[in-house]
PDB file of N, CA and C in Angstrom:
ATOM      1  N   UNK A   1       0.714  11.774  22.328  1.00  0.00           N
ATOM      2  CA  UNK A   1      -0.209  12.052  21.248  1.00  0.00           C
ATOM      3  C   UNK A   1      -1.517  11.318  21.523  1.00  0.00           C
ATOM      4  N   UNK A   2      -2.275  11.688  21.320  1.00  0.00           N
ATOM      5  CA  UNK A   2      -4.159  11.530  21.532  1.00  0.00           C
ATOM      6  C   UNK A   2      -4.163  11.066  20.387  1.00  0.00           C
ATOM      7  N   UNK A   3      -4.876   9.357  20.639  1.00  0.00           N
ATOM      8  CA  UNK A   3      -5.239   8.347  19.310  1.00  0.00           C
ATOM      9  C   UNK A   3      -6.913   8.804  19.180  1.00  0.00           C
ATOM     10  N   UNK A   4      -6.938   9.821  17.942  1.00  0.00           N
ATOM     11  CA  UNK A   4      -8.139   9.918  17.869  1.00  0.00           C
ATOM     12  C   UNK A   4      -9.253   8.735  17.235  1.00  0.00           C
ATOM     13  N   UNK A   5      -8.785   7.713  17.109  1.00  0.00           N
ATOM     14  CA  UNK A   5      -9.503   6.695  16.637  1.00  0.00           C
ATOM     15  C   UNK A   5     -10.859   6.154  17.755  1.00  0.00           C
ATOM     16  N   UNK A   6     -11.801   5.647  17.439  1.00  0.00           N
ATOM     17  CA  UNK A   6     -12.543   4.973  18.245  1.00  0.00           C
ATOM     18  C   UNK A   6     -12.083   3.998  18.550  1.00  0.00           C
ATOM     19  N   UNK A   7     -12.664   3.787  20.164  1.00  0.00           N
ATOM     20  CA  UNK A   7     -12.041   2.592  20.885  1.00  0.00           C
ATOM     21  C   UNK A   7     -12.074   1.486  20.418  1.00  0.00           C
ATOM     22  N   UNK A   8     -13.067   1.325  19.888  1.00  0.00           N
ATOM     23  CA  UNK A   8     -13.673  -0.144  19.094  1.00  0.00           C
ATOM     24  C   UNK A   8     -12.269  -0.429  18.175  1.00  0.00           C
ATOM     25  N   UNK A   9     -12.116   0.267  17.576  1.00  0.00           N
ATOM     26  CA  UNK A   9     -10.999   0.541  16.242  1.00  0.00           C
ATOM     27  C   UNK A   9      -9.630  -0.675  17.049  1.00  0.00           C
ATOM     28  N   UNK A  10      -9.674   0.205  17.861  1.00  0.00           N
ATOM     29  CA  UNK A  10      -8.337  -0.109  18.455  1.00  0.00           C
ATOM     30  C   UNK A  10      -8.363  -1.625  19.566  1.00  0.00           C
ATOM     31  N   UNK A  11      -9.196  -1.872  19.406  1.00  0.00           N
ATOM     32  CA  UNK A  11      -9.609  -3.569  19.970  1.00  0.00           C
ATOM     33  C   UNK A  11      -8.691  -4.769  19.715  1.00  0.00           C
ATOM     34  N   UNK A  12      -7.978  -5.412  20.208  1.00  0.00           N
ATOM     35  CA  UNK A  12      -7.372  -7.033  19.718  1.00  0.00           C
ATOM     36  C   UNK A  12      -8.747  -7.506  19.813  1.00  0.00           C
ATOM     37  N   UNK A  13      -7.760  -8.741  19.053  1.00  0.00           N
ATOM     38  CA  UNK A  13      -8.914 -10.006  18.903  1.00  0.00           C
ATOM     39  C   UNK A  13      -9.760 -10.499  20.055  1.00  0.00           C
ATOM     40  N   UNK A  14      -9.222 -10.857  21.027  1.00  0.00           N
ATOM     41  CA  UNK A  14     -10.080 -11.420  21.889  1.00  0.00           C
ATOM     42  C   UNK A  14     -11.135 -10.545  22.540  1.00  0.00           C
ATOM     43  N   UNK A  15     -10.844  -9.099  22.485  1.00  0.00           N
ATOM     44  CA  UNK A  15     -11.824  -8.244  23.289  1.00  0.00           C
ATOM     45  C   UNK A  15     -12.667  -8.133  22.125  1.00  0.00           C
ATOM     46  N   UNK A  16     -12.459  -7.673  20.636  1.00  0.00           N
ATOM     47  CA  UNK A  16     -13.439  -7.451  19.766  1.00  0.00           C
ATOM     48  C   UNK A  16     -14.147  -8.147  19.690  1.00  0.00           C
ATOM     49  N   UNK A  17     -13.896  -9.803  19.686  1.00  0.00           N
ATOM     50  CA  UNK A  17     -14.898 -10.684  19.807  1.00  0.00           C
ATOM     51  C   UNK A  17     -15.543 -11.060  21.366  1.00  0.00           C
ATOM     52  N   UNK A  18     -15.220 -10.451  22.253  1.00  0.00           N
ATOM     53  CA  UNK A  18     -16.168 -10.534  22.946  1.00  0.00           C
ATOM     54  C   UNK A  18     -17.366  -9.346  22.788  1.00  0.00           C
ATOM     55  N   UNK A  19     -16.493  -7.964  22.465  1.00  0.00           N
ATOM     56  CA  UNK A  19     -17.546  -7.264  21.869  1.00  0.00           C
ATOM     57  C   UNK A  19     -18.754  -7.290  20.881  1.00  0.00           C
ATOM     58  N   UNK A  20     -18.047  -8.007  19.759  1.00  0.00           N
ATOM     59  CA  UNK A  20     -19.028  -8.547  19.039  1.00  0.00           C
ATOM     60  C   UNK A  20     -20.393  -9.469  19.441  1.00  0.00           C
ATOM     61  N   UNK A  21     -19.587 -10.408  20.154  1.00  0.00           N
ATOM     62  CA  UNK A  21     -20.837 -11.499  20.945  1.00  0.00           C
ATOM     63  C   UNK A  21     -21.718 -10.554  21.335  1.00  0.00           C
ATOM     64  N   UNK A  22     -21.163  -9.540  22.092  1.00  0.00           N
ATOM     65  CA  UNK A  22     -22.760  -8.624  22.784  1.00  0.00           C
ATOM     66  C   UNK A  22     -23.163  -7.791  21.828  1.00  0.00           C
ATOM     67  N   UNK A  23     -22.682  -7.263  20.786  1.00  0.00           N
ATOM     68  CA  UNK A  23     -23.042  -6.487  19.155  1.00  0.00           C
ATOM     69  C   UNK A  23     -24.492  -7.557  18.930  1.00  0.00           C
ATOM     70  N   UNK A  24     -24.503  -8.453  18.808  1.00  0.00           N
ATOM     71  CA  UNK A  24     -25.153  -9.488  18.133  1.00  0.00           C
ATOM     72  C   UNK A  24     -26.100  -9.501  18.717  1.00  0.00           C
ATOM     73  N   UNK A  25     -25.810 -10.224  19.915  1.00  0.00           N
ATOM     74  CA  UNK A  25     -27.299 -10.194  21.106  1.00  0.00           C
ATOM     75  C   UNK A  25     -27.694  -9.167  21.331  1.00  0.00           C
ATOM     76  N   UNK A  26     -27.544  -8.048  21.059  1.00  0.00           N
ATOM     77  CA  UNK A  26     -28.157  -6.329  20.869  1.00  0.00           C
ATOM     78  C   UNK A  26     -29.618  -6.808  19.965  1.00  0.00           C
ATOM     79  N   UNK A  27     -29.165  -7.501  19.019  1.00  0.00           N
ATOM     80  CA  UNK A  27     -30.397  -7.642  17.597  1.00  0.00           C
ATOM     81  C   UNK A  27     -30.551  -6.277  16.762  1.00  0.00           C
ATOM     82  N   UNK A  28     -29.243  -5.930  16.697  1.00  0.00           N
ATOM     83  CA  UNK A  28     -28.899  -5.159  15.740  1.00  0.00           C
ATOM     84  C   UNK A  28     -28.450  -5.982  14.268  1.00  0.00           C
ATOM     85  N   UNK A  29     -28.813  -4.882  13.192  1.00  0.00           N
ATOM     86  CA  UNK A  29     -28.898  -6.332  11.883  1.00  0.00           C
ATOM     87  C   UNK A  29     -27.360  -5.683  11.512  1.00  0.00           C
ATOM     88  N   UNK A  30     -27.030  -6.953  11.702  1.00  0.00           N
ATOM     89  CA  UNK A  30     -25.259  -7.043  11.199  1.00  0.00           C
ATOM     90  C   UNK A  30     -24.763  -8.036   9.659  1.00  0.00           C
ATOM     91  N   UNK A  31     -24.304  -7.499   9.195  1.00  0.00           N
ATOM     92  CA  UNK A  31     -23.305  -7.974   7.875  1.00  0.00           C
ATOM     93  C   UNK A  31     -21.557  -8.073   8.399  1.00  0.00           C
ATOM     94  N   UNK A  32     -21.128  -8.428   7.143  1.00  0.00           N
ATOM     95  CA  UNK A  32     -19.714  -8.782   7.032  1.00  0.00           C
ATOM     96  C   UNK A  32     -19.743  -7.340   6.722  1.00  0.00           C
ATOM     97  N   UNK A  33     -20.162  -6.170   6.172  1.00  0.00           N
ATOM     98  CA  UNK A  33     -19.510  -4.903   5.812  1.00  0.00           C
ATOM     99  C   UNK A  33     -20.058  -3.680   7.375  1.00  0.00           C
ATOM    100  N   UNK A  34     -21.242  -4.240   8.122  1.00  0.00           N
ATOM    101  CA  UNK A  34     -21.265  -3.449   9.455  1.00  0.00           C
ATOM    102  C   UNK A  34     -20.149  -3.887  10.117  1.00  0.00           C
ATOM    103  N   UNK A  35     -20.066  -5.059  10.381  1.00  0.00           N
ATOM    104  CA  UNK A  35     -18.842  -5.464  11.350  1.00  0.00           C
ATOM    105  C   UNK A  35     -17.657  -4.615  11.046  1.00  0.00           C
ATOM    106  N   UNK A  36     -17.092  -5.173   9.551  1.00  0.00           N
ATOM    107  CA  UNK A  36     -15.960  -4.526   9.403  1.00  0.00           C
ATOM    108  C   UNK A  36     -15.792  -2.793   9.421  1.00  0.00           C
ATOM    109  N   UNK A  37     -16.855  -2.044   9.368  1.00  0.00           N
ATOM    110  CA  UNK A  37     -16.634  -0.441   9.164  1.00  0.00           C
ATOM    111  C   UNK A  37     -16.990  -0.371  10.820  1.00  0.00           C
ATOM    112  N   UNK A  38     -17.497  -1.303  11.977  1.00  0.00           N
ATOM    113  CA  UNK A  38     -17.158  -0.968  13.545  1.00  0.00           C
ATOM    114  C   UNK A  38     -16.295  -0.961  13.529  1.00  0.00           C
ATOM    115  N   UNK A  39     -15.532  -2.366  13.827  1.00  0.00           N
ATOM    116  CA  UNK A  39     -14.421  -2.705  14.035  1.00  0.00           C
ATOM    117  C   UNK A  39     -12.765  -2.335  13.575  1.00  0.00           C
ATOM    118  N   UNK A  40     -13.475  -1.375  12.474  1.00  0.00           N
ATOM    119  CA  UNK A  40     -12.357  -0.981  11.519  1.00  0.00           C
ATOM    120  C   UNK A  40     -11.295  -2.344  11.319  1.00  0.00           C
ATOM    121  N   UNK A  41     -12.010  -3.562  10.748  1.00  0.00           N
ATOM    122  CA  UNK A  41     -11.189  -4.539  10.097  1.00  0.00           C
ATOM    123  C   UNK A  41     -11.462  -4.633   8.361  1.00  0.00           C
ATOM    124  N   UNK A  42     -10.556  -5.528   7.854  1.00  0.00           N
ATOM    125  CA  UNK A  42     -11.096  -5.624   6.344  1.00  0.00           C
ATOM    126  C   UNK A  42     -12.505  -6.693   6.645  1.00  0.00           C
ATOM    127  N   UNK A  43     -12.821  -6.491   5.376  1.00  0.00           N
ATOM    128  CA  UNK A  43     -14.117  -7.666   5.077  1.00  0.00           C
ATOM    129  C   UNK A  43     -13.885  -9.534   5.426  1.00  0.00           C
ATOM    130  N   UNK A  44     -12.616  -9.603   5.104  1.00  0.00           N
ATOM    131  CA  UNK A  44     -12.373 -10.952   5.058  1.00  0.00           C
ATOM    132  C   UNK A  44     -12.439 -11.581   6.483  1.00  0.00           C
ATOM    133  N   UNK A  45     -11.689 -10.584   7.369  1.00  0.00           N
ATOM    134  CA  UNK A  45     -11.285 -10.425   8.956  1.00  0.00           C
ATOM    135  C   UNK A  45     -12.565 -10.705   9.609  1.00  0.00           C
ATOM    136  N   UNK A  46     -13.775  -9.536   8.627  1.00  0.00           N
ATOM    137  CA  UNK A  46     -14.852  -9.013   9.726  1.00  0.00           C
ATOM    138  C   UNK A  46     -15.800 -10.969   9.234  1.00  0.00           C
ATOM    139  N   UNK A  47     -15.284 -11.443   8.015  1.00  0.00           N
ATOM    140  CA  UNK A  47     -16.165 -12.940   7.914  1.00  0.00           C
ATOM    141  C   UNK A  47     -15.909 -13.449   8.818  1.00  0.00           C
ATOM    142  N   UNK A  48     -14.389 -14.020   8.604  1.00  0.00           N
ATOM    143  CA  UNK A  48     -13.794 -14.897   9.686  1.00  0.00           C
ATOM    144  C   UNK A  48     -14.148 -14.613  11.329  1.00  0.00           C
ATOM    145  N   UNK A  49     -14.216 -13.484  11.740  1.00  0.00           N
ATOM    146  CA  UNK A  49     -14.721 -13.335  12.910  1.00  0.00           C
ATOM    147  C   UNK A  49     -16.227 -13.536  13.374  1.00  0.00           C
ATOM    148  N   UNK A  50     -16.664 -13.370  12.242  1.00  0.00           N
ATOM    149  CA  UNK A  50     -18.766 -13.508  12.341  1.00  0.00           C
ATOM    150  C   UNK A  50     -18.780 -15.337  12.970  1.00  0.00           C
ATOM    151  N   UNK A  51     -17.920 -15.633  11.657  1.00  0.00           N
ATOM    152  CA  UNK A  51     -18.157 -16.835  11.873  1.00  0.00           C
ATOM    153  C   UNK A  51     -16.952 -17.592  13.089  1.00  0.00           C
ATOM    154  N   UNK A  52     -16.338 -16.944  13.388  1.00  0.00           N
ATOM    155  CA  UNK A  52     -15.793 -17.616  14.874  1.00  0.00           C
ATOM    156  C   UNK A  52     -16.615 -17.534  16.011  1.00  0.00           C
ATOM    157  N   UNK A  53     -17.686 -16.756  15.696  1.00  0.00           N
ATOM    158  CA  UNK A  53     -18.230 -16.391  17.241  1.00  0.00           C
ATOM    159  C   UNK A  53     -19.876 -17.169  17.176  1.00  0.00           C
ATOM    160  N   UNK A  54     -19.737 -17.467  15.966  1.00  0.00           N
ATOM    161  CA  UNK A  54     -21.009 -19.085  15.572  1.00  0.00           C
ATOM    162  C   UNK A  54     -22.322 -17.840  15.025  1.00  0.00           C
ATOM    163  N   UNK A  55     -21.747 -16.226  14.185  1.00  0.00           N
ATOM    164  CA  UNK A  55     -22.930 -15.710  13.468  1.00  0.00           C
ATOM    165  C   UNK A  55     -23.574 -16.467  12.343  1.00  0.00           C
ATOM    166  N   UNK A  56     -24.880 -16.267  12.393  1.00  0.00           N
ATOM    167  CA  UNK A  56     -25.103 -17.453  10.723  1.00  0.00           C
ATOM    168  C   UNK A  56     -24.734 -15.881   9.426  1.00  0.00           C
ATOM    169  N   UNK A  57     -24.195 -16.397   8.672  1.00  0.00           N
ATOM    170  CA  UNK A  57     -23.905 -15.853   7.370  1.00  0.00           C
ATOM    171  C   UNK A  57     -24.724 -15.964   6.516  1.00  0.00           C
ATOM    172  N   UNK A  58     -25.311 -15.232   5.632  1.00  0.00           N
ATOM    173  CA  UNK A  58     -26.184 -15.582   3.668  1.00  0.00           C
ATOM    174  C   UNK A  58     -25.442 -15.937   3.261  1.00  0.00           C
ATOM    175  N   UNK A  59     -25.412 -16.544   2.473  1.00  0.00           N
ATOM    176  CA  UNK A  59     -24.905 -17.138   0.937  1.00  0.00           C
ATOM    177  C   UNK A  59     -24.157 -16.333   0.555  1.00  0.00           C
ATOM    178  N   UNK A  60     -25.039 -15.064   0.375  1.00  0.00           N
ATOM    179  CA  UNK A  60     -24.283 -13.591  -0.156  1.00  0.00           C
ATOM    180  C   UNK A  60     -22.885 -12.974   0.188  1.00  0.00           C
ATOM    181  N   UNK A  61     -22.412 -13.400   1.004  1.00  0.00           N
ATOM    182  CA  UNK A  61     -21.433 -13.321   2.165  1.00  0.00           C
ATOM    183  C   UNK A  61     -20.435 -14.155   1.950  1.00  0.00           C
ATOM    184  N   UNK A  62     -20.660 -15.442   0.967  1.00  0.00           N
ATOM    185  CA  UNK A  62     -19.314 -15.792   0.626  1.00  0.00           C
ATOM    186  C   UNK A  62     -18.288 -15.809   0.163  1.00  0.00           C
ATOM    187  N   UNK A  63     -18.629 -14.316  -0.246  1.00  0.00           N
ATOM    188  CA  UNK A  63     -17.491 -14.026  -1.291  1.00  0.00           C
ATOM    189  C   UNK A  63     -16.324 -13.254  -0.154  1.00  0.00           C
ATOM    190  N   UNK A  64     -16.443 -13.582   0.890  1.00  0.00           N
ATOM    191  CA  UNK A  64     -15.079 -12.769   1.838  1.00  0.00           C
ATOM    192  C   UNK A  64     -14.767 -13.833   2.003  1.00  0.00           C
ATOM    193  N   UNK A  65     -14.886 -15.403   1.914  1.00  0.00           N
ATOM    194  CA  UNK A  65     -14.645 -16.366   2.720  1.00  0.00           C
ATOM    195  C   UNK A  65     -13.393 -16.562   2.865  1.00  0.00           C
ATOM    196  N   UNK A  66     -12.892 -16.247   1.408  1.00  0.00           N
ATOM    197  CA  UNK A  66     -11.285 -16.570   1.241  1.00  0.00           C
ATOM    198  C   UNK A  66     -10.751 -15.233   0.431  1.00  0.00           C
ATOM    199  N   UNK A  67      -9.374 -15.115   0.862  1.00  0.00           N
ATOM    200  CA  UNK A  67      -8.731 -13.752   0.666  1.00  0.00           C
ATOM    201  C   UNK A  67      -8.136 -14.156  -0.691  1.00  0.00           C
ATOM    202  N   UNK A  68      -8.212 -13.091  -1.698  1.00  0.00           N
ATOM    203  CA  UNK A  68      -7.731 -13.325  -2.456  1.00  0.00           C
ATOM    204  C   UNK A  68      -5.859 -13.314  -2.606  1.00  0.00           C
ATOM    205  N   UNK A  69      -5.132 -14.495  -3.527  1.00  0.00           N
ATOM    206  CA  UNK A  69      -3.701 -14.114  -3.373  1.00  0.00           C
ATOM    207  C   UNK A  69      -3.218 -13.041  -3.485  1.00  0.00           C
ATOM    208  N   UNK A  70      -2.205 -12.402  -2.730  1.00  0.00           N
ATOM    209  CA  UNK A  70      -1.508 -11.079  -2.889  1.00  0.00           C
ATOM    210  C   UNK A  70      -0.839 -10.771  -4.712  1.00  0.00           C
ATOM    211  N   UNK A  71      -1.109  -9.778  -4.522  1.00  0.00           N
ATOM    212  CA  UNK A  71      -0.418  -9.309  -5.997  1.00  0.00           C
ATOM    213  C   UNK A  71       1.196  -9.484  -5.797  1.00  0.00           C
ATOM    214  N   UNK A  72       1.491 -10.057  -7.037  1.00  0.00           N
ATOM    215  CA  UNK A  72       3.186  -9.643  -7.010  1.00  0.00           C
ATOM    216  C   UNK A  72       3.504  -8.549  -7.259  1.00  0.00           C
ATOM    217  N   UNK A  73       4.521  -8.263  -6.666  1.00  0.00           N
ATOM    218  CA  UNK A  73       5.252  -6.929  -7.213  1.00  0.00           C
ATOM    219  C   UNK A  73       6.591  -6.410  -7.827  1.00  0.00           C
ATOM    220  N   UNK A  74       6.921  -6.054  -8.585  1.00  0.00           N
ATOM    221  CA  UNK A  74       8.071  -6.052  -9.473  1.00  0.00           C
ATOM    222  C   UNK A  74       8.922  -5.372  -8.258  1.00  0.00           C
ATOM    223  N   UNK A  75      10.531  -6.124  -8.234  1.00  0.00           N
ATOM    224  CA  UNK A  75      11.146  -5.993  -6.766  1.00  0.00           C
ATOM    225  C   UNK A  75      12.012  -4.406  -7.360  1.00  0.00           C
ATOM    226  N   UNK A  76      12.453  -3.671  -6.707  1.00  0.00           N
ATOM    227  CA  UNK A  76      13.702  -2.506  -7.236  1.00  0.00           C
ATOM    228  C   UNK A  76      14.893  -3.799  -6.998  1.00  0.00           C
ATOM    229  N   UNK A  77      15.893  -3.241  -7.779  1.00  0.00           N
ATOM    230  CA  UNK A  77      16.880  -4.245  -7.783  1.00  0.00           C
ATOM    231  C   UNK A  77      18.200  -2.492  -7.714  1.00  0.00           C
ATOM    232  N   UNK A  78      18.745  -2.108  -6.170  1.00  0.00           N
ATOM    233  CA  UNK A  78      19.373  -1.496  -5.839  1.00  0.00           C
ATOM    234  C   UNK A  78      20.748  -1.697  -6.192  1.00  0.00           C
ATOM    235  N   UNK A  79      21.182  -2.864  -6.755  1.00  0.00           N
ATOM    236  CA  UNK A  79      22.587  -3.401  -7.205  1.00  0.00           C
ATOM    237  C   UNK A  79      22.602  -2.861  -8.781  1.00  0.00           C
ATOM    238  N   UNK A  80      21.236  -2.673  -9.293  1.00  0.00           N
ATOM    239  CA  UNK A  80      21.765  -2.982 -10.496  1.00  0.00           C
ATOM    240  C   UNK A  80      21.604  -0.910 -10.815  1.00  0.00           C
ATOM    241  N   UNK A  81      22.648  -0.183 -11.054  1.00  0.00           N
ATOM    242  CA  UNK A  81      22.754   1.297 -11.056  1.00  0.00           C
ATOM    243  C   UNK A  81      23.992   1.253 -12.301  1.00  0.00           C
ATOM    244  N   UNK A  82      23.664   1.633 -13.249  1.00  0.00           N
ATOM    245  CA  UNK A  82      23.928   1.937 -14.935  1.00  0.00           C
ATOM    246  C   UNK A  82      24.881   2.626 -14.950  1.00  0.00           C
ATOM    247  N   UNK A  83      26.003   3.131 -14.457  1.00  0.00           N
ATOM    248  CA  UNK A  83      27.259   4.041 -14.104  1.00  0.00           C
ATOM    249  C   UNK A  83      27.447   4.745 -15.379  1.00  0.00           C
ATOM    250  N   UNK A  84      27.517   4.045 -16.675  1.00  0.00           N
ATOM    251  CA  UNK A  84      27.415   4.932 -18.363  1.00  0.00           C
ATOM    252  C   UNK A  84      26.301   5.763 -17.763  1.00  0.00           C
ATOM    253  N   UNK A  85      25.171   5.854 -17.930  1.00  0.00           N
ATOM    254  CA  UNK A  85      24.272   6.403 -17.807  1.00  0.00           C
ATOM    255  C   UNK A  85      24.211   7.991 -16.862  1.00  0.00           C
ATOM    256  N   UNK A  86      24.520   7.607 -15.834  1.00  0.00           N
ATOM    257  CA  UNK A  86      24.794   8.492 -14.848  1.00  0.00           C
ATOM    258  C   UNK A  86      25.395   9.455 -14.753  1.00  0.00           C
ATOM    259  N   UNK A  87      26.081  10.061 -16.063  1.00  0.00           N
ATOM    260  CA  UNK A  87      26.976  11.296 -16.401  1.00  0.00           C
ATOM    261  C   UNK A  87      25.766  11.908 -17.454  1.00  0.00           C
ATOM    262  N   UNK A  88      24.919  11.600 -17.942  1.00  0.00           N
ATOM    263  CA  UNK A  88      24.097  11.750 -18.984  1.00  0.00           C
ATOM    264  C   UNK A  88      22.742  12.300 -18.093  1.00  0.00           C
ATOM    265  N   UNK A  89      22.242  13.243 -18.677  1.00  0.00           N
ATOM    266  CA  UNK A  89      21.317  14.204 -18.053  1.00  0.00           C
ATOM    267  C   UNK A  89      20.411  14.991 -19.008  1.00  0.00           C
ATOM    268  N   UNK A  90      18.690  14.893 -19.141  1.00  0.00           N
ATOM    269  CA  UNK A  90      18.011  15.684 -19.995  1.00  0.00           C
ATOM    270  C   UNK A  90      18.167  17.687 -19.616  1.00  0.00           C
ATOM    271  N   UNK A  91      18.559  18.125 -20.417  1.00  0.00           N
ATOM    272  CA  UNK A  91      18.219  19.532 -20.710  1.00  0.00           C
ATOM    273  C   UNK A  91      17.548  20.113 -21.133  1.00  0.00           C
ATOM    274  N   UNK A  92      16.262  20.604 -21.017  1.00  0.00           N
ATOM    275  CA  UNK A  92      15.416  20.503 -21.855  1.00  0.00           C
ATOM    276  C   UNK A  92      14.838  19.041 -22.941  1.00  0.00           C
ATOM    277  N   UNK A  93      15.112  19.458 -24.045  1.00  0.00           N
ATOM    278  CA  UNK A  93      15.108  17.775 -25.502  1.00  0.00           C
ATOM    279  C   UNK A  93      16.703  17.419 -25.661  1.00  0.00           C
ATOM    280  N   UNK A  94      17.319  18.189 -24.541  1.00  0.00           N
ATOM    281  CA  UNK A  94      18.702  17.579 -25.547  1.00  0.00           C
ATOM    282  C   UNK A  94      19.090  16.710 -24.003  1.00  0.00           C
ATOM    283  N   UNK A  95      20.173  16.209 -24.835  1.00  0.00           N
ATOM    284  CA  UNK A  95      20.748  15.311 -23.493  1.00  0.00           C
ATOM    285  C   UNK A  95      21.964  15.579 -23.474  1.00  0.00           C
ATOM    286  N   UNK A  96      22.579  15.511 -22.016  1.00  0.00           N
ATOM    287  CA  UNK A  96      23.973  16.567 -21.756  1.00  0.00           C
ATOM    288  C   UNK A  96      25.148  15.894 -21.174  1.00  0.00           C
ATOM    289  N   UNK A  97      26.480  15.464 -21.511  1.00  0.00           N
ATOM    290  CA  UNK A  97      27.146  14.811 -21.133  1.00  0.00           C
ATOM    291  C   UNK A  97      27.920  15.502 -19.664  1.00  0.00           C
ATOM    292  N   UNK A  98      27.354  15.609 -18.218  1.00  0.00           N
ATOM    293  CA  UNK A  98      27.891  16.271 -17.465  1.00  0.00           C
ATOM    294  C   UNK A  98      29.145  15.997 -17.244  1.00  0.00           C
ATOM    295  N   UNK A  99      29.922  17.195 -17.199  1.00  0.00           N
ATOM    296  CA  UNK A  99      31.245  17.096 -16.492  1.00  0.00           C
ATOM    297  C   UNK A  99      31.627  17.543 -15.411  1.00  0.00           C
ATOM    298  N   UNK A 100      31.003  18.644 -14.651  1.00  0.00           N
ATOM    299  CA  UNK A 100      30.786  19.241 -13.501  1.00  0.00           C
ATOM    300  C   UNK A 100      29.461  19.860 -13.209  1.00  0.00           C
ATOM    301  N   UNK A 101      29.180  20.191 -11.894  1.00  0.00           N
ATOM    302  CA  UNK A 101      28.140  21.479 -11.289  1.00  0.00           C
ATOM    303  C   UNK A 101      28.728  22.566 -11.107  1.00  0.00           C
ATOM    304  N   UNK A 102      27.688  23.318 -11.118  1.00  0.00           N
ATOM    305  CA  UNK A 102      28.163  25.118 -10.786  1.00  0.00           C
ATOM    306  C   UNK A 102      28.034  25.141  -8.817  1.00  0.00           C
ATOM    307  N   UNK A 103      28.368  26.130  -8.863  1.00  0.00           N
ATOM    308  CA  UNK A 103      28.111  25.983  -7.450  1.00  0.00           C
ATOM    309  C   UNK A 103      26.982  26.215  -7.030  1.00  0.00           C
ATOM    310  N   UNK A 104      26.098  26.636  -8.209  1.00  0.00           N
ATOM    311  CA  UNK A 104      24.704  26.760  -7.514  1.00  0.00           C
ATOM    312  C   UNK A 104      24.069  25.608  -7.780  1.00  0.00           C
ATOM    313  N   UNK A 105      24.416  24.637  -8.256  1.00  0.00           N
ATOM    314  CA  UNK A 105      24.410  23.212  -8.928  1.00  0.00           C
ATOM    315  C   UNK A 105      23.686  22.776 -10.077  1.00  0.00           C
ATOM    316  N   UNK A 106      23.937  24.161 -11.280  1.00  0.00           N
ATOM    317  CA  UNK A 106      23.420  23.759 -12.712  1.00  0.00           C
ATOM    318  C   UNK A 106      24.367  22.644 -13.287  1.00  0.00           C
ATOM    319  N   UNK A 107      24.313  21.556 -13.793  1.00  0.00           N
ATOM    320  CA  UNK A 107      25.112  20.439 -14.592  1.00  0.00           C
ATOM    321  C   UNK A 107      25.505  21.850 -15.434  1.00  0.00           C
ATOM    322  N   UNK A 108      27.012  21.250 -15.716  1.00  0.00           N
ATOM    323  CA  UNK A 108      27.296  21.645 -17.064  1.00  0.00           C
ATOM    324  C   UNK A 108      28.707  20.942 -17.880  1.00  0.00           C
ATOM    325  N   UNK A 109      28.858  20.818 -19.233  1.00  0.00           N
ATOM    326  CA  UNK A 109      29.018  19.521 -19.859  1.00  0.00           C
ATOM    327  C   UNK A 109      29.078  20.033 -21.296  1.00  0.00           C
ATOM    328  N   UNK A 110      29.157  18.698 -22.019  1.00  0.00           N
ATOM    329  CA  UNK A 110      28.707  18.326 -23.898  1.00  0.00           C
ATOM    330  C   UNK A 110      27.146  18.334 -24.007  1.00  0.00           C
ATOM    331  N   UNK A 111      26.554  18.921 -24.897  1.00  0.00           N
ATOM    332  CA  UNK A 111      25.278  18.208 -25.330  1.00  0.00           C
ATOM    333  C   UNK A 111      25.986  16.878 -26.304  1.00  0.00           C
ATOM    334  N   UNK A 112      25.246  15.831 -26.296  1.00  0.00           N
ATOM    335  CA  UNK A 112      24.977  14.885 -27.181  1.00  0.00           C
ATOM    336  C   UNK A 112      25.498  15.222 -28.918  1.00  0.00           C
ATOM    337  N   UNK A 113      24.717  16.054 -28.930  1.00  0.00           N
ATOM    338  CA  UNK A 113      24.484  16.704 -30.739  1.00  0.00           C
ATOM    339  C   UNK A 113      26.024  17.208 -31.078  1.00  0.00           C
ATOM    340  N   UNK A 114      26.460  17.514 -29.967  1.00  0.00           N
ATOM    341  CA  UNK A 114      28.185  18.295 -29.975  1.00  0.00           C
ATOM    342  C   UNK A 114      29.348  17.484 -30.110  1.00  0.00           C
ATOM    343  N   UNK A 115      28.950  16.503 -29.831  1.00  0.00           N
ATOM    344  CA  UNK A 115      30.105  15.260 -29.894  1.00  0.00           C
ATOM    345  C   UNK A 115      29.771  15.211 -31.398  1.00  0.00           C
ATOM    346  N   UNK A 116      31.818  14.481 -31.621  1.00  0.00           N
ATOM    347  CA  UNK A 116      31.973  14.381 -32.813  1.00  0.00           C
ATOM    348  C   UNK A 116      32.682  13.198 -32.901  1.00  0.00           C
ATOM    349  N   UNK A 117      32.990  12.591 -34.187  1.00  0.00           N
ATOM    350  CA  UNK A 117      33.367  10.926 -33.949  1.00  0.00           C
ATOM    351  C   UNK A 117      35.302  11.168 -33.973  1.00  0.00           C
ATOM    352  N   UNK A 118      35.620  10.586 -32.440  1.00  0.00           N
ATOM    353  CA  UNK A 118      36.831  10.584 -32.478  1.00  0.00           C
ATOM    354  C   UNK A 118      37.823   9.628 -32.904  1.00  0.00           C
ATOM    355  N   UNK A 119      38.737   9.784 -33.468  1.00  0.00           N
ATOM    356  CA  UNK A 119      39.475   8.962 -34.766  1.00  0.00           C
ATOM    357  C   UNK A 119      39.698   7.325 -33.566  1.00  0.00           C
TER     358      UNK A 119
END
């Protein structure tokens, strides 16, 4: 398969920053957001690299300095599967106590509303 990406894109570290070094001495006007849309890195990446290779930065620019903490994320918990639940199925508004499939695999069962209180 043909990586249609640009070469640049596809750079490790040590070659991008040598690339960069000669980006610079070009005297082409570079930011933390040119770097990163060459290089196809994030913003934070494209700081940290400006400034590994001794670019001077604005002021303006410090807001990549530090990455912000990762978001948490609510985990799936694969153990925890409701087995009551799992015979129970919407039909339309009603809800259907399955007892088998058809063979074409419609549920079919109690509705809810049909149950009656057993002694």
């Amino acid at each position: 398969m043909v990586n249609v990406r640009p070469r640049r894109h596809r750079m490790r570290k040590p070659v991008r920053l040598d690339s960069a070094r000669q980006w610079v001495r070009s005297g082409s006007r570079i930011t933390v957001g040119t770097y990163a849309r060459r290089y196809g890195v994030d913003r934070y990446t494209a700081y940290d690299e400006l400034n590994a290779i001794g670019f001077p930065l604005p002021a303006s620019a410090q807001k990549w300095a530090q990455r912000p903490p990762p978001v948490p994320r609510k985990r799936r918990r694969t153990d925890e599967v409701n087995d009551a639940e799992m015979d129970w199925v919407w039909v339309g508004d009603r809800r259907m106590f399955v007892v088998d499939y058809t063979p074409g695999g419609a549920p079919f069962g109690c509705y809810e509303d049909d149950f009656t209180e057993f002694p």
